[in-house]
N, C-alpha and C. Protein backbone atom coordinates (compact mmCIF):
# COMPACT_ATOMS: atom_id res chain seq x y z
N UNK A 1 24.96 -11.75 -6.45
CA UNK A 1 23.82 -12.01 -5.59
C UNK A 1 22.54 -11.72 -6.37
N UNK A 2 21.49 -12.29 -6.42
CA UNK A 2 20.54 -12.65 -7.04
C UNK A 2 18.90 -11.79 -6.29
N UNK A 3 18.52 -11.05 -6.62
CA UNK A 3 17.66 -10.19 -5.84
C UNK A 3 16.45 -10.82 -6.12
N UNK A 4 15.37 -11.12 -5.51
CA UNK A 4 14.00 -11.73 -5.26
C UNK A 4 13.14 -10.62 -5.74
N UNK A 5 12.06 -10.62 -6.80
CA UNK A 5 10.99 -9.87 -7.50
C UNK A 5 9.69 -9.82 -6.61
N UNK A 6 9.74 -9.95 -5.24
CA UNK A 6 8.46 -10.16 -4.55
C UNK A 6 8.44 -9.42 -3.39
N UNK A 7 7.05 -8.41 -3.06
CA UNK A 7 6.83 -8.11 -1.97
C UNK A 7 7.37 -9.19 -0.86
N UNK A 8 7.27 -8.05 0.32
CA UNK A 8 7.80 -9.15 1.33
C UNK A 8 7.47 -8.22 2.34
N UNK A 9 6.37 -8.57 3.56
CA UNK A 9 5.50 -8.52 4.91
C UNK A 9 6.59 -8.65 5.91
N UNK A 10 7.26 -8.05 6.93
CA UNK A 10 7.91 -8.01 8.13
C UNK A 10 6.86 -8.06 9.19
N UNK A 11 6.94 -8.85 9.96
CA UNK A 11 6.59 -8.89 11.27
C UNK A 11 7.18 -8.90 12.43
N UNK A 12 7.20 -8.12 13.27
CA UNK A 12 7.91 -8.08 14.35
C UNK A 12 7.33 -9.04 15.67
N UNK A 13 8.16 -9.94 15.85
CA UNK A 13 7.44 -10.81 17.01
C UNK A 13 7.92 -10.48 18.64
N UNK A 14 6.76 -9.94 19.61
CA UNK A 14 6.85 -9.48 20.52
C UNK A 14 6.00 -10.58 21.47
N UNK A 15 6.57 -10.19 23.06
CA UNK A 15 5.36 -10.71 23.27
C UNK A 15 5.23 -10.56 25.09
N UNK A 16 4.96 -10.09 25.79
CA UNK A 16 4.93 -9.80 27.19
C UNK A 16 5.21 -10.75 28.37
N UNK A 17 6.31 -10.19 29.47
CA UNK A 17 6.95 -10.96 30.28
C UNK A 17 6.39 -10.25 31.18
N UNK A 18 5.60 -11.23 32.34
CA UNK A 18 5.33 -10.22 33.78
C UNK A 18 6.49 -11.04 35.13
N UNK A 19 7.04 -9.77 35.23
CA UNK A 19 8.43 -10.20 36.35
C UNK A 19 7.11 -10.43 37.66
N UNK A 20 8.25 -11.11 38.37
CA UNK A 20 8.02 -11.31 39.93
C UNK A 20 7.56 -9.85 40.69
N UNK A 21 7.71 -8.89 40.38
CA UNK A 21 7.54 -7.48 41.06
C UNK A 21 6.01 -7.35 40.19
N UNK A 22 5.94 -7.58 39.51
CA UNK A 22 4.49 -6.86 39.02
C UNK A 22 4.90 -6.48 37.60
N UNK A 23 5.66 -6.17 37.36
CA UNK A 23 6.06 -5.38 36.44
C UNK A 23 6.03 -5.76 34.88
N UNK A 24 5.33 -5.60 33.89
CA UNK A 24 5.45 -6.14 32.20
C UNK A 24 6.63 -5.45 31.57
N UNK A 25 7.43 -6.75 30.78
CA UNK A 25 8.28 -5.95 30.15
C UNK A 25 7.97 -6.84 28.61
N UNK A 26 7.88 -6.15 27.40
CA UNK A 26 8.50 -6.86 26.28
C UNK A 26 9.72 -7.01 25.93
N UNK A 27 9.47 -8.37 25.09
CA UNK A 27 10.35 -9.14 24.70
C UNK A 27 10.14 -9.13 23.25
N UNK A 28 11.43 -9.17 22.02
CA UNK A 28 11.41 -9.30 21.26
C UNK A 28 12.53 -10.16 20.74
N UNK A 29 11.46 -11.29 20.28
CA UNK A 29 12.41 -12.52 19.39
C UNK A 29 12.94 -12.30 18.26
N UNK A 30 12.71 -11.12 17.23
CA UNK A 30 13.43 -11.15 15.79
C UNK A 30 11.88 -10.77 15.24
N UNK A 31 12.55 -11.05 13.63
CA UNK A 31 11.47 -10.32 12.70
C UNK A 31 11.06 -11.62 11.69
N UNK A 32 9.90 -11.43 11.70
CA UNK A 32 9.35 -13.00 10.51
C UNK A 32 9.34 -12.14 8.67
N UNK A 33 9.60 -12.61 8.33
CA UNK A 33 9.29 -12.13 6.93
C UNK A 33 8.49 -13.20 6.12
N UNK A 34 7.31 -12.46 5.38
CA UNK A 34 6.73 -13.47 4.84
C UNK A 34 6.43 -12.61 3.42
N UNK A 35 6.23 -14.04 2.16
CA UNK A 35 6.25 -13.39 0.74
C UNK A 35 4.94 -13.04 1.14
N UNK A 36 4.42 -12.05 0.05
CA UNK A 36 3.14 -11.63 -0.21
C UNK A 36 1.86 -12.57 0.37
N UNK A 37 2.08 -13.55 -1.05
CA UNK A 37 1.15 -14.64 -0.76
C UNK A 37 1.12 -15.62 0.48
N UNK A 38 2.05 -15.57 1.34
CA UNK A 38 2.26 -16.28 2.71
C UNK A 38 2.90 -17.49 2.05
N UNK A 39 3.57 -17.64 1.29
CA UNK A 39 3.60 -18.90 1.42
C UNK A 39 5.08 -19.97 1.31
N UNK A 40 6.20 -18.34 1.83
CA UNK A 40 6.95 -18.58 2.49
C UNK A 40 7.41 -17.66 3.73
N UNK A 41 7.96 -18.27 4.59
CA UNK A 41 8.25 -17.68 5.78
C UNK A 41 10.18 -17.62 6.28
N UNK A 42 10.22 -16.62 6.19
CA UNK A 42 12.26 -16.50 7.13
C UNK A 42 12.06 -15.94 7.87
N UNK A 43 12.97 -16.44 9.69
CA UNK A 43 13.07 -15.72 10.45
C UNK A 43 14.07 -15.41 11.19
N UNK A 44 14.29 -14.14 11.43
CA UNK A 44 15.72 -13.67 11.78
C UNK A 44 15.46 -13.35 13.21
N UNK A 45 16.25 -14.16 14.21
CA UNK A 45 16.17 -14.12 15.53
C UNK A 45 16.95 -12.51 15.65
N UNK A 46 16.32 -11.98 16.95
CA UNK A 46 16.95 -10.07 17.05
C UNK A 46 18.26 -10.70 17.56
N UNK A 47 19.02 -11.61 18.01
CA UNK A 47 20.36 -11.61 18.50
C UNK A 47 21.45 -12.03 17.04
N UNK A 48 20.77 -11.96 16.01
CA UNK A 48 21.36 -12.76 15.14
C UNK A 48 22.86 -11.78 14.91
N UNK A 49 24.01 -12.43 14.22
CA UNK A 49 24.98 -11.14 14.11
C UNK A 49 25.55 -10.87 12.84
N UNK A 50 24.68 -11.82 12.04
CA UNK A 50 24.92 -12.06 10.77
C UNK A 50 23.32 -11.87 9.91
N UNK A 51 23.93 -11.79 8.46
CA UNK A 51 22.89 -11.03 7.91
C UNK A 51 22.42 -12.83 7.62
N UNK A 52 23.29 -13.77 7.30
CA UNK A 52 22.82 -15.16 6.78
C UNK A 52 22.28 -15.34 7.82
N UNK A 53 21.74 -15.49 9.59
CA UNK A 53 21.42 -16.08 10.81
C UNK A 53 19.58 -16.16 10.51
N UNK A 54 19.63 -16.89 9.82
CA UNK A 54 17.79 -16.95 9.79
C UNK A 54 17.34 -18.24 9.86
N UNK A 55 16.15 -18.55 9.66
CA UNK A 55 15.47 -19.81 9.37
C UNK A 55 14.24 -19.95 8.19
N UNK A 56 14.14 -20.96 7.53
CA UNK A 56 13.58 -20.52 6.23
C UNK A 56 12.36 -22.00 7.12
N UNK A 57 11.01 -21.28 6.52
CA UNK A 57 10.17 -22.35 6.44
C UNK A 57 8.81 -22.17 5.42
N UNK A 58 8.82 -23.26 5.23
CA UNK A 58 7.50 -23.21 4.05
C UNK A 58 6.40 -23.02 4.97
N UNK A 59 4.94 -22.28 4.36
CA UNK A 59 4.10 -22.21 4.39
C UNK A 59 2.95 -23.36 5.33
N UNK A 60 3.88 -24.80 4.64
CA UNK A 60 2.62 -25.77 4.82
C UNK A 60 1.88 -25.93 5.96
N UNK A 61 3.12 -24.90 7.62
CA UNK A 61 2.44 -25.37 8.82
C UNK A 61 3.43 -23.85 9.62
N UNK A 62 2.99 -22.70 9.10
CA UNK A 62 3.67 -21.79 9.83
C UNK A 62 3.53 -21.72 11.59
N UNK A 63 2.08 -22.33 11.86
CA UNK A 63 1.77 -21.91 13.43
C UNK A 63 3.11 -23.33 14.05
N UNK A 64 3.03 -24.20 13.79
CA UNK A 64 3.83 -25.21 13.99
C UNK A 64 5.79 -24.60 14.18
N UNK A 65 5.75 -24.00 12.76
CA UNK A 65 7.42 -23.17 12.61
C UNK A 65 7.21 -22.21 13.78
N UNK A 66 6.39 -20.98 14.29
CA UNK A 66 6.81 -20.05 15.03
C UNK A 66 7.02 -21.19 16.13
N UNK A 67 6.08 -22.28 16.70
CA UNK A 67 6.28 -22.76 17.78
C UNK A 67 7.55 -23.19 18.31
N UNK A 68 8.26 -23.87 17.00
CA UNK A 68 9.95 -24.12 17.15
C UNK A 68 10.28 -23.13 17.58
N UNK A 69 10.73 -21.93 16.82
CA UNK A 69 11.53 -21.19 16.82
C UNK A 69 11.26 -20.07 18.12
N UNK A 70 10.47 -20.38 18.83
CA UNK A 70 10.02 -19.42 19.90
C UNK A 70 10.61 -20.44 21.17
N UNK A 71 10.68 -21.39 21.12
CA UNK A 71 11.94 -22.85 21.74
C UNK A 71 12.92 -22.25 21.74
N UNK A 72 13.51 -22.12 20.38
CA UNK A 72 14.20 -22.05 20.47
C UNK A 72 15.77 -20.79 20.92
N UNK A 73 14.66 -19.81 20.46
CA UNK A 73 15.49 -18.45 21.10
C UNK A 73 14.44 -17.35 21.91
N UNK A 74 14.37 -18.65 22.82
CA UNK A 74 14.03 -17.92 24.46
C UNK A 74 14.89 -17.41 25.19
């Protein structure tokens, strides 16, 4: 296995649910990792059960990638 020479930024993506009672709860979709320079992005959904369960996306349109992937593991 081949180890990567580059910082690497974790982000934790959260983001607030208000129930029918009143009540806020967070929610957490997984963790984004991005190189230094931003100008790649992987993201590992929190249900994943595997260390391979991610999604790789380039840089060229990250607001576009979270939008998928927030589709997709709602």
């Amino acid at each position: 296995m081949q180890m990567l020479d580059m910082d690497i930024i974790v982000i934790n993506i959260i983001y607030y649910e208000k129930g029918l009672n009143g009540k806020t709860t967070i929610r957490n979709y997984g963790r984004l990792y991005a190189s230094k320079d931003f100008d790649m992005f992987v993201f590992q959904p929190k249900d994943s059960k595997y260390m391979d369960d991610f999604i790789v996306a380039p840089a060229t349109n990250p607001t576009e990638a979270l939008k998928i992937w927030s589709k997709l593991y709602r």
